[in-house]
PDB file of N, CA and C in Angstrom:
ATOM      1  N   UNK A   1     -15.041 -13.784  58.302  1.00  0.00           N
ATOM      2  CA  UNK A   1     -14.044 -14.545  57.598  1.00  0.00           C
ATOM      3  C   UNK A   1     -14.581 -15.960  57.415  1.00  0.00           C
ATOM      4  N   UNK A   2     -14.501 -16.581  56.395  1.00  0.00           N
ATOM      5  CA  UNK A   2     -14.768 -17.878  55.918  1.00  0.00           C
ATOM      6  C   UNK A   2     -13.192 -18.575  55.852  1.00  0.00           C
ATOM      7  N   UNK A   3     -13.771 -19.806  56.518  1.00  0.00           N
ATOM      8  CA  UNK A   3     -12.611 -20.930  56.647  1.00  0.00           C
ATOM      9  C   UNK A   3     -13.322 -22.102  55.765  1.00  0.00           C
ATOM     10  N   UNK A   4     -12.009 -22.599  54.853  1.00  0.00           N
ATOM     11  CA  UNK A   4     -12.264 -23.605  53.367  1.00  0.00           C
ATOM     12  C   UNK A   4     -11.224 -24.425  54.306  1.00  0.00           C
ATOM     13  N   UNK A   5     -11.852 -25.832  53.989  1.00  0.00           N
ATOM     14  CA  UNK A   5     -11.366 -27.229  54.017  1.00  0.00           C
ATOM     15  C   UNK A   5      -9.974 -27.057  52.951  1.00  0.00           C
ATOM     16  N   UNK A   6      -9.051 -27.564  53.745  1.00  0.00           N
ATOM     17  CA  UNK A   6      -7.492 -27.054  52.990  1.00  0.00           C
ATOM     18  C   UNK A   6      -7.683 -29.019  51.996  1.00  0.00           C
ATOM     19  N   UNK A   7      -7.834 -28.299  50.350  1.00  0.00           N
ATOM     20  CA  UNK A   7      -7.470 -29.520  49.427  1.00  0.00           C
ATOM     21  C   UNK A   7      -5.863 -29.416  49.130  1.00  0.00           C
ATOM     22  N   UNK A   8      -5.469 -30.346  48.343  1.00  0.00           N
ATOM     23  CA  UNK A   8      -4.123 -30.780  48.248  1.00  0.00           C
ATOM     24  C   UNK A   8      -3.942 -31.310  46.989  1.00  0.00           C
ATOM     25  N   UNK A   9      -5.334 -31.947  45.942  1.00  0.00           N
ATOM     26  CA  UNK A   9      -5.389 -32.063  44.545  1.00  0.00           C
ATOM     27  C   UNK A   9      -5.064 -33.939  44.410  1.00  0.00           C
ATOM     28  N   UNK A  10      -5.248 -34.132  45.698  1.00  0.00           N
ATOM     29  CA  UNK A  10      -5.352 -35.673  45.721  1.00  0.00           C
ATOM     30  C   UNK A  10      -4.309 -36.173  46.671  1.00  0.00           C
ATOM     31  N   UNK A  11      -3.279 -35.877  47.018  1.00  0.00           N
ATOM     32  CA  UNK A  11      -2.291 -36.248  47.971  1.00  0.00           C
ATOM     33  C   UNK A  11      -1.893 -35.101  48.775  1.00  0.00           C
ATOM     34  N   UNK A  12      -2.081 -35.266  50.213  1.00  0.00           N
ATOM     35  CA  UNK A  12      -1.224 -34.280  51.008  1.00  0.00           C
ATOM     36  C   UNK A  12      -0.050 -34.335  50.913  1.00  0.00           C
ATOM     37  N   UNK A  13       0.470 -33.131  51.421  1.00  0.00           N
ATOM     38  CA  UNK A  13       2.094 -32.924  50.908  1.00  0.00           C
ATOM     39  C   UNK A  13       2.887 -33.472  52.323  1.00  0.00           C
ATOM     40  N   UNK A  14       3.864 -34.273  51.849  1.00  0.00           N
ATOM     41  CA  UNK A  14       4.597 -34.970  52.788  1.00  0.00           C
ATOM     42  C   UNK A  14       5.922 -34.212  52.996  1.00  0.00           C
ATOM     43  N   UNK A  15       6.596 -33.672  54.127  1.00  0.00           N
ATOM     44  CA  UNK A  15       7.641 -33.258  54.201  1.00  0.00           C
ATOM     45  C   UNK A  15       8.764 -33.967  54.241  1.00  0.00           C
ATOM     46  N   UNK A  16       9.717 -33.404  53.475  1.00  0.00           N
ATOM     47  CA  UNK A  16      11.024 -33.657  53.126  1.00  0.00           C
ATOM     48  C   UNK A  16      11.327 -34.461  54.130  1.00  0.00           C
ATOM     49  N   UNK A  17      11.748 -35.421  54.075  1.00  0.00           N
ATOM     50  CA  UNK A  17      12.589 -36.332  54.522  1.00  0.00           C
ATOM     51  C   UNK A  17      13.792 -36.066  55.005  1.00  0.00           C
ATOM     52  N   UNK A  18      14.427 -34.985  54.845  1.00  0.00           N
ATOM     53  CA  UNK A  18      15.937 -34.295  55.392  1.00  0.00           C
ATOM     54  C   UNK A  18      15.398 -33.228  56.402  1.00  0.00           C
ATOM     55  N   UNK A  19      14.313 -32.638  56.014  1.00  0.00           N
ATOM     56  CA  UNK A  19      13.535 -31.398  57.029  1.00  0.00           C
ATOM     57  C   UNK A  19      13.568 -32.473  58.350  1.00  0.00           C
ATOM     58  N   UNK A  20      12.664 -33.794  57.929  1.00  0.00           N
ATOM     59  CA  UNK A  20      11.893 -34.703  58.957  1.00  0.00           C
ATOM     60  C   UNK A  20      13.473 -34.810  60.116  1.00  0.00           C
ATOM     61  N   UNK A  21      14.352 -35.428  59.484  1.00  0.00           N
ATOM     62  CA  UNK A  21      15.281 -35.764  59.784  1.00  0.00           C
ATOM     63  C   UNK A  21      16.355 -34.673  60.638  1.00  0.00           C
ATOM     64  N   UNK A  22      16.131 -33.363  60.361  1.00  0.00           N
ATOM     65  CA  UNK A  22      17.126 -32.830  61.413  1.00  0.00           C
ATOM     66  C   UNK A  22      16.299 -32.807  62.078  1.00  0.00           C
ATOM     67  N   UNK A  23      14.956 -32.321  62.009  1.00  0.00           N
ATOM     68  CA  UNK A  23      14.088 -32.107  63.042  1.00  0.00           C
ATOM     69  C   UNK A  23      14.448 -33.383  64.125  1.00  0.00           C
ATOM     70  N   UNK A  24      14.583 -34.280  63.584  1.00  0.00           N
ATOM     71  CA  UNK A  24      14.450 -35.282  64.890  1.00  0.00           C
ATOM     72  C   UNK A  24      15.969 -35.430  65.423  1.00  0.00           C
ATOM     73  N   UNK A  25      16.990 -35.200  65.075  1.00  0.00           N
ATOM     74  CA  UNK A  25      17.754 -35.208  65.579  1.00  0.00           C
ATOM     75  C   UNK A  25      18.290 -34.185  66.763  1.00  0.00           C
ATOM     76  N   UNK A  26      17.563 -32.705  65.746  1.00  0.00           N
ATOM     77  CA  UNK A  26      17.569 -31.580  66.899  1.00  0.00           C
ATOM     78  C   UNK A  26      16.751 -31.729  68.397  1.00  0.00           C
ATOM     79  N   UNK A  27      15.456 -32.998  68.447  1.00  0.00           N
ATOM     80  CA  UNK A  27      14.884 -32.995  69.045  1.00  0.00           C
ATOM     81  C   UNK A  27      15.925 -34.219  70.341  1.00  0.00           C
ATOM     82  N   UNK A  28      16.750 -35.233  69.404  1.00  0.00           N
ATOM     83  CA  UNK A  28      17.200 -36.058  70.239  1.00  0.00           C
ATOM     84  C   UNK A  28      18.262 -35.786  71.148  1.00  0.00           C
ATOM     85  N   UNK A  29      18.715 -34.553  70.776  1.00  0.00           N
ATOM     86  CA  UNK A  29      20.338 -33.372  71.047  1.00  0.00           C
ATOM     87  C   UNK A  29      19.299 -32.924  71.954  1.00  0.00           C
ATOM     88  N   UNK A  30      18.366 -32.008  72.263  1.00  0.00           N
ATOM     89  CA  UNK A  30      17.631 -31.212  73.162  1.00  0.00           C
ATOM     90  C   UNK A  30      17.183 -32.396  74.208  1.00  0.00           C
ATOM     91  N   UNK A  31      17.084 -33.683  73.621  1.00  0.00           N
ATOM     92  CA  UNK A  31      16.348 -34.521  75.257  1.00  0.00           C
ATOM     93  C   UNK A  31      17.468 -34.749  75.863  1.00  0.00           C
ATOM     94  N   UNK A  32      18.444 -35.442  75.243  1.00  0.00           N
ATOM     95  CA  UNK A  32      19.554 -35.992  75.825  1.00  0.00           C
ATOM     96  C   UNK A  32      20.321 -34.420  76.508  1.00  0.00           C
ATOM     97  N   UNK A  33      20.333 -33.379  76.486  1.00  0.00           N
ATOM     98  CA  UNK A  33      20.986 -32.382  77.208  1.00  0.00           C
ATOM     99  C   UNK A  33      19.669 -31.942  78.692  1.00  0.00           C
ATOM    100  N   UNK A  34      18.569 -32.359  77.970  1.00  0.00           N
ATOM    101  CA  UNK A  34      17.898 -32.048  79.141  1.00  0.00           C
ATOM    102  C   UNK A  34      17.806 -33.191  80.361  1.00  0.00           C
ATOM    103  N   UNK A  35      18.326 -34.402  79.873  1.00  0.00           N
ATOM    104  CA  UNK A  35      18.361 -35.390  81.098  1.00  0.00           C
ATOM    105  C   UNK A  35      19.729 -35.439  81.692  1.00  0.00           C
ATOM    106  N   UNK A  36      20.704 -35.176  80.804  1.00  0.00           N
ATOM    107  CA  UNK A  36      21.690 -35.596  81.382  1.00  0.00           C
ATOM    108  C   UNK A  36      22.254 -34.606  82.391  1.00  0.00           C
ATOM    109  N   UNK A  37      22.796 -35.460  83.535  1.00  0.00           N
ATOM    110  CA  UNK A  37      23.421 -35.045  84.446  1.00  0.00           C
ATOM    111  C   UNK A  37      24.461 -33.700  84.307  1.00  0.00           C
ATOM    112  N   UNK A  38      25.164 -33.098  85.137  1.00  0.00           N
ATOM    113  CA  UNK A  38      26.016 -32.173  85.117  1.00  0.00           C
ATOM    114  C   UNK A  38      25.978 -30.674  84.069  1.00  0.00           C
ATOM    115  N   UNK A  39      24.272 -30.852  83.853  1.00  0.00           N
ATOM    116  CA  UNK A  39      24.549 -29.421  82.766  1.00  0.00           C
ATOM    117  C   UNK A  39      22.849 -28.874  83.175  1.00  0.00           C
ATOM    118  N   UNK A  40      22.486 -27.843  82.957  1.00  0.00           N
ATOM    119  CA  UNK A  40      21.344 -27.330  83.401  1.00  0.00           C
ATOM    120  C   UNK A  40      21.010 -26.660  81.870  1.00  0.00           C
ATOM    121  N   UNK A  41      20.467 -27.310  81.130  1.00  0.00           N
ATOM    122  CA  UNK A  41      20.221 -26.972  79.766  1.00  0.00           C
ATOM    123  C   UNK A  41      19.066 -25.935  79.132  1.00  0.00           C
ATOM    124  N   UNK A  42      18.236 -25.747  80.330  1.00  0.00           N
ATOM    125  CA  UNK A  42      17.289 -25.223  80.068  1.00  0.00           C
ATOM    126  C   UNK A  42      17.618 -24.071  79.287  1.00  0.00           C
ATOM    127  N   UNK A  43      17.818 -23.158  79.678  1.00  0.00           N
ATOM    128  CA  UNK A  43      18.640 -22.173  78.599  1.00  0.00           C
ATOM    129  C   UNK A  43      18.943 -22.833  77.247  1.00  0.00           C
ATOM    130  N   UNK A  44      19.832 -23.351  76.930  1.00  0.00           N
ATOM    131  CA  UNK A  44      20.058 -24.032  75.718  1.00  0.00           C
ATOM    132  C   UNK A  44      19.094 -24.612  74.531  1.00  0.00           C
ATOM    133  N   UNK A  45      19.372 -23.345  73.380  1.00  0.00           N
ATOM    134  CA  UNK A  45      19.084 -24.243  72.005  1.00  0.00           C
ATOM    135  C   UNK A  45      19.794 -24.872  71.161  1.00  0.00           C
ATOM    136  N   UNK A  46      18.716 -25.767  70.428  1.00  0.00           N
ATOM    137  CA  UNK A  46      19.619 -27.095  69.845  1.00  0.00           C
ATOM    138  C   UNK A  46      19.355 -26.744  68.068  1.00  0.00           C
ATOM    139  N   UNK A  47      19.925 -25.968  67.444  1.00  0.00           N
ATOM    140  CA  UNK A  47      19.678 -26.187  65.609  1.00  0.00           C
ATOM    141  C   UNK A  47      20.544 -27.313  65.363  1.00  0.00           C
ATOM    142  N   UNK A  48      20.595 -27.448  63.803  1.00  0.00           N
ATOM    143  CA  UNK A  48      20.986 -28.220  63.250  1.00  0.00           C
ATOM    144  C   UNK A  48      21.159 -27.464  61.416  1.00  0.00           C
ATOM    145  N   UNK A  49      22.382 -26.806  61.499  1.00  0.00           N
ATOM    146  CA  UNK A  49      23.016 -26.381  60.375  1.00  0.00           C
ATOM    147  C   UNK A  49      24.126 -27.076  59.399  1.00  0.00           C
ATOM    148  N   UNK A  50      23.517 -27.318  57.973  1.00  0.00           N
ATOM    149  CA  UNK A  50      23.907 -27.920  56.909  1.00  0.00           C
ATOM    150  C   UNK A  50      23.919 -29.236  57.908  1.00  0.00           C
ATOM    151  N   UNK A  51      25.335 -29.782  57.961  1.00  0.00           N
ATOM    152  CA  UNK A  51      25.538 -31.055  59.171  1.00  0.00           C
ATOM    153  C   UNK A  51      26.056 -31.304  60.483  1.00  0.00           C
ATOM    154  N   UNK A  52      26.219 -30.030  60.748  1.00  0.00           N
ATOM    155  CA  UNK A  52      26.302 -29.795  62.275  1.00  0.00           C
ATOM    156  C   UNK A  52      25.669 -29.531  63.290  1.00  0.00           C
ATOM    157  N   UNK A  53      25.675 -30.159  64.696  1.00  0.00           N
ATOM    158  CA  UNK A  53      24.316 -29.160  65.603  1.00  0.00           C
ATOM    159  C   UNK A  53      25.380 -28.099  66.290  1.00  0.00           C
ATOM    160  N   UNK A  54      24.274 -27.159  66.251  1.00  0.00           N
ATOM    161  CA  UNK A  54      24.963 -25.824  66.641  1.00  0.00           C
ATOM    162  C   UNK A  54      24.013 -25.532  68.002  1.00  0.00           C
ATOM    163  N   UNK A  55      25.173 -25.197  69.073  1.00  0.00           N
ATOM    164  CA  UNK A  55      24.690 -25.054  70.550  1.00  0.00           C
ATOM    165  C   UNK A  55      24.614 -23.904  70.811  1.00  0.00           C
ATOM    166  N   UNK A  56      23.416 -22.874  70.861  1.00  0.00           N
ATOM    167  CA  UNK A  56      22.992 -21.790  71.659  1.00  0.00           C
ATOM    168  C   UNK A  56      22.561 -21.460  72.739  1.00  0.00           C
ATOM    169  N   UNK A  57      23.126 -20.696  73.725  1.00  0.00           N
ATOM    170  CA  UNK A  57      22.060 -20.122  75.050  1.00  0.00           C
ATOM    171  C   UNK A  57      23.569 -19.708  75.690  1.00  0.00           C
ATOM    172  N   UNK A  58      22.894 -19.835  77.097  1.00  0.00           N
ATOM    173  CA  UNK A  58      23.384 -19.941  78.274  1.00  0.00           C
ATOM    174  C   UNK A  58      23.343 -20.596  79.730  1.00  0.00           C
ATOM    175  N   UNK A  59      24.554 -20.819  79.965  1.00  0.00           N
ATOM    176  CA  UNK A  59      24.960 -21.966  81.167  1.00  0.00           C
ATOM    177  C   UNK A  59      25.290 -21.581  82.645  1.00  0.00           C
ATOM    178  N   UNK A  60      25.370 -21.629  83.193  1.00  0.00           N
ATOM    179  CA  UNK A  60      25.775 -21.356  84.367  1.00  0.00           C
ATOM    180  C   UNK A  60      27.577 -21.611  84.613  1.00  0.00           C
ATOM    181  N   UNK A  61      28.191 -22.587  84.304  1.00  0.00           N
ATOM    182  CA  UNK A  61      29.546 -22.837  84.629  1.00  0.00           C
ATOM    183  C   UNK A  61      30.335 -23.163  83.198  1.00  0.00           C
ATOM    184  N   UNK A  62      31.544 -23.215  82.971  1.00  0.00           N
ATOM    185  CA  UNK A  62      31.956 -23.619  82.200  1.00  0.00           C
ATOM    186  C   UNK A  62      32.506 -25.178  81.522  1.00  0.00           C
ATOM    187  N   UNK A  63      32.265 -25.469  83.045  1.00  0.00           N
ATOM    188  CA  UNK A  63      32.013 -27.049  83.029  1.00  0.00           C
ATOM    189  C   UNK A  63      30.710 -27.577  82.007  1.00  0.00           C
ATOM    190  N   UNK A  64      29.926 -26.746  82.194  1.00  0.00           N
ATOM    191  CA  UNK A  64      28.462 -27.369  81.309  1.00  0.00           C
ATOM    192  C   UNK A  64      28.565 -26.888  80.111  1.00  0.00           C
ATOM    193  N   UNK A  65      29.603 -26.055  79.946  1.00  0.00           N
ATOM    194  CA  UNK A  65      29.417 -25.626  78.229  1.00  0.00           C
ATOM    195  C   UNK A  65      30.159 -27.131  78.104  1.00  0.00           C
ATOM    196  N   UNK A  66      31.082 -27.551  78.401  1.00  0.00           N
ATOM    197  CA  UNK A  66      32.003 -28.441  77.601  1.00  0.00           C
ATOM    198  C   UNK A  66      31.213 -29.864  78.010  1.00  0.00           C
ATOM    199  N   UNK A  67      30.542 -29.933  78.754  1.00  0.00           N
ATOM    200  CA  UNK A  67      29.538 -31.316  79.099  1.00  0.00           C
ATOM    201  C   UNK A  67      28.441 -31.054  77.490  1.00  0.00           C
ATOM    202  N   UNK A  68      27.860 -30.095  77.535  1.00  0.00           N
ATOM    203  CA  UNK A  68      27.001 -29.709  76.255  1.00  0.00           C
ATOM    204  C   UNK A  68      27.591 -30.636  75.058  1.00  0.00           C
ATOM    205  N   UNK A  69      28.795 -30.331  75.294  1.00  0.00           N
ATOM    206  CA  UNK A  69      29.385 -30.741  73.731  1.00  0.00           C
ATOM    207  C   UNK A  69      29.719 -32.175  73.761  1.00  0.00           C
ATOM    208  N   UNK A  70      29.941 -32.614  75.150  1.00  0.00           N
ATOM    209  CA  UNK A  70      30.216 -34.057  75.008  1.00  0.00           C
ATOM    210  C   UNK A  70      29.342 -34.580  74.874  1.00  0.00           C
ATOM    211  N   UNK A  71      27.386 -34.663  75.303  1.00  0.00           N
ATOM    212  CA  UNK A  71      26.193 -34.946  75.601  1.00  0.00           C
ATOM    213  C   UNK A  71      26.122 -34.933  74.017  1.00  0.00           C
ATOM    214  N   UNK A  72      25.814 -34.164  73.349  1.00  0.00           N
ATOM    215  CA  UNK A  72      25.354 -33.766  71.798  1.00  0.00           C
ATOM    216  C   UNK A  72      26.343 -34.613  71.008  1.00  0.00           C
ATOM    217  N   UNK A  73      27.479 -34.649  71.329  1.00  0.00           N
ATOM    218  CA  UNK A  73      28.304 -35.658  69.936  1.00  0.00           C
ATOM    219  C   UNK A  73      27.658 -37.157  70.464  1.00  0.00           C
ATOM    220  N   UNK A  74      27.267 -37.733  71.921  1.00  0.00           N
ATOM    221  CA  UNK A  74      27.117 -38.800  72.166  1.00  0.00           C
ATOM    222  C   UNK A  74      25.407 -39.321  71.230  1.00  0.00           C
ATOM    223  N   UNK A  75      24.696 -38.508  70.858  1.00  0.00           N
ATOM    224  CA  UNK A  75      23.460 -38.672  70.205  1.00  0.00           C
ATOM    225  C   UNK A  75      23.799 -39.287  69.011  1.00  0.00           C
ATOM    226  N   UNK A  76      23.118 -40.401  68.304  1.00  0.00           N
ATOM    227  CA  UNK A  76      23.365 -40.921  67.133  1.00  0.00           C
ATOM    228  C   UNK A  76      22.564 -40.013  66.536  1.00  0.00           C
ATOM    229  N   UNK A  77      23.675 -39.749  65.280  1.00  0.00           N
ATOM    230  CA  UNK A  77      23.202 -39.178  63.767  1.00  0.00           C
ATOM    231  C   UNK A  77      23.943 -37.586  63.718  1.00  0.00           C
ATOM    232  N   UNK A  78      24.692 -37.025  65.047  1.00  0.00           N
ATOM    233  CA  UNK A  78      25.463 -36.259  64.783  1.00  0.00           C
ATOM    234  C   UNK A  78      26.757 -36.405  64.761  1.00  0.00           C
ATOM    235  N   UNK A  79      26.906 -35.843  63.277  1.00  0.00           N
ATOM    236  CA  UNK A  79      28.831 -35.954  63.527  1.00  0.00           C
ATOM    237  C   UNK A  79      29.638 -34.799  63.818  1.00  0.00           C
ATOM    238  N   UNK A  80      28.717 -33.837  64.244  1.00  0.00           N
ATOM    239  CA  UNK A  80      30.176 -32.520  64.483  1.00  0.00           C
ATOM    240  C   UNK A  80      29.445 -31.469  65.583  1.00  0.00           C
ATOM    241  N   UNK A  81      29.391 -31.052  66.414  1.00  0.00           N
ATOM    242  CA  UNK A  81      29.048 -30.230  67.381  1.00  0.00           C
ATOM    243  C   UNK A  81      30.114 -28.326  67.340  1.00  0.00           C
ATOM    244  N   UNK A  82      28.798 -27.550  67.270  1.00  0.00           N
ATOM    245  CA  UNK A  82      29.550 -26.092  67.036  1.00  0.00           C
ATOM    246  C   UNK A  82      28.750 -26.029  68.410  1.00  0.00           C
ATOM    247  N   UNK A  83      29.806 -25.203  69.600  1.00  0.00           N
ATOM    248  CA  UNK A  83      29.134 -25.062  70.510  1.00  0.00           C
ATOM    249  C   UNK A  83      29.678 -23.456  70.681  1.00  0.00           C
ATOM    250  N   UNK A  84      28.443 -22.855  70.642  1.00  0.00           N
ATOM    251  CA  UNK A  84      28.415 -21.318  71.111  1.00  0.00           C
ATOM    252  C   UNK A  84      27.470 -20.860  72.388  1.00  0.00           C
ATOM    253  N   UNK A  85      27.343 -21.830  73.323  1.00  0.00           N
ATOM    254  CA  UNK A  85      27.491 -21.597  74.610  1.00  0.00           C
ATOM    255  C   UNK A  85      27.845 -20.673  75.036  1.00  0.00           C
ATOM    256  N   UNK A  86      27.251 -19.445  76.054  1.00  0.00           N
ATOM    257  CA  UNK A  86      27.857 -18.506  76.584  1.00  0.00           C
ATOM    258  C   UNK A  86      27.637 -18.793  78.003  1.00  0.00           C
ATOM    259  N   UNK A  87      28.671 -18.193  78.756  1.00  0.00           N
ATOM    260  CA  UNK A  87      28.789 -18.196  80.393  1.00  0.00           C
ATOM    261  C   UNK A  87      27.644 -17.153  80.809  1.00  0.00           C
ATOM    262  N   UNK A  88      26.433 -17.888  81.768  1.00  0.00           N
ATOM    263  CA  UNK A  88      25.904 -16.420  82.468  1.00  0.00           C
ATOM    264  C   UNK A  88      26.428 -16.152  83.271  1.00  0.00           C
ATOM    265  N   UNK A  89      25.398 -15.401  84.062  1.00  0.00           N
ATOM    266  CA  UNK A  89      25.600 -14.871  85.333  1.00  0.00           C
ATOM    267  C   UNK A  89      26.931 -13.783  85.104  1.00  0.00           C
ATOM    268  N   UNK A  90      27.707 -13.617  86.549  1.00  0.00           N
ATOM    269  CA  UNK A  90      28.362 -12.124  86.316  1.00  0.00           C
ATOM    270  C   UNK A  90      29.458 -11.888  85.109  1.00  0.00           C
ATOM    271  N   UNK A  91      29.984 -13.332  84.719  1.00  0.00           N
ATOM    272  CA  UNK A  91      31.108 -13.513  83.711  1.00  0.00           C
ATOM    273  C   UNK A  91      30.445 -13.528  82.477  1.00  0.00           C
ATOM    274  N   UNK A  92      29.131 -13.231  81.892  1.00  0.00           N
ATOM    275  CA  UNK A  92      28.792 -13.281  81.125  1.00  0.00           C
ATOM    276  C   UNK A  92      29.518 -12.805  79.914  1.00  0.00           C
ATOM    277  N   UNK A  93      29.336 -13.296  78.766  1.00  0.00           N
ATOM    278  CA  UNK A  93      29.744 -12.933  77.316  1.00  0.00           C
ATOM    279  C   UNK A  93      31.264 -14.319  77.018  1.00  0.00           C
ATOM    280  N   UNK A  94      31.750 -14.743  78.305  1.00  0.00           N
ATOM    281  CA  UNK A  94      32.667 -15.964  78.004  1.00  0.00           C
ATOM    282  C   UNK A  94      32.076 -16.804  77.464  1.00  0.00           C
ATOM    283  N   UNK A  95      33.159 -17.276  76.742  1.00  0.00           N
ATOM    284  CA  UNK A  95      32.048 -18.573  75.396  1.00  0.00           C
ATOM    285  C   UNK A  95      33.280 -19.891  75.336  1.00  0.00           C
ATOM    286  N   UNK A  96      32.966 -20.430  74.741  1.00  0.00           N
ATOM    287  CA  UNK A  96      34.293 -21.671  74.412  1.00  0.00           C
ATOM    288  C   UNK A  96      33.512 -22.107  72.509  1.00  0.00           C
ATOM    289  N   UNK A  97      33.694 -21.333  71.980  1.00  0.00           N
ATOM    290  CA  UNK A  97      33.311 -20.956  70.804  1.00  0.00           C
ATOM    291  C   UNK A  97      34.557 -22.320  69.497  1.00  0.00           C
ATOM    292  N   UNK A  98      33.528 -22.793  68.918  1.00  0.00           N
ATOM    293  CA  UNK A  98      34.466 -23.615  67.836  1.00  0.00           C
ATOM    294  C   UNK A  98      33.992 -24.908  67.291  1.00  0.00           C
ATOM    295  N   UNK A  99      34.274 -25.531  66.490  1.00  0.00           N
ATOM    296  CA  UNK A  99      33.627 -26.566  66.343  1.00  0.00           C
ATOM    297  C   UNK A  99      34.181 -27.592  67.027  1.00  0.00           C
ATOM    298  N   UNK A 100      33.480 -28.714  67.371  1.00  0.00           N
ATOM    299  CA  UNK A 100      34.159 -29.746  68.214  1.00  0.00           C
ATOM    300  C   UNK A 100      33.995 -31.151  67.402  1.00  0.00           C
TER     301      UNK A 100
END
């Protein structure tokens, strides 16, 4: 297999500016849940649909689903939090499902 030097026709292509932009917000929702106190986030993913971040995984208590949602609205640049959080462990499949 032959590998070619990737051309672009004079300018590399710069990504969208709205791509750039959830990206970093999804990234600022994922730090701020991973430092903050009272929630064990690891489990937890962070998208960012049309203009909402939308909360996936699983938590250990139900206390941390609803910490999730307070942590994520506190990030500048989101205005609406969908948290679909599920309960692990033996209660699994409980959710607190809705937008916040």
């Amino acid at each position: 297999m032959v590998f070619k030097e990737q051309t672009f026709h004079g300018l590399e292509p710069e990504m969208e500016a709205e791509i750039a932009n959830r990206a970093s917000v999804e990234a600022d929702v994922a730090n701020a849940l991973a430092i903050a106190g009272g929630i064990d986030a690891s489990d937890v993913e962070v998208t960012m649909e049309n203009d909402h971040i939308v909360l996936t995984g699983t938590v250990g208590t139900v206390g941390e689903i609803e910490r999730a949602t307070v942590v994520a609205k506190a990030v500048e640049g989101v205005h609406s939090v969908q948290n679909r959080i599920l309960l692990g462990g033996p209660l699994g499949g409980l959710s607190l499902d809705g937008t916040h």
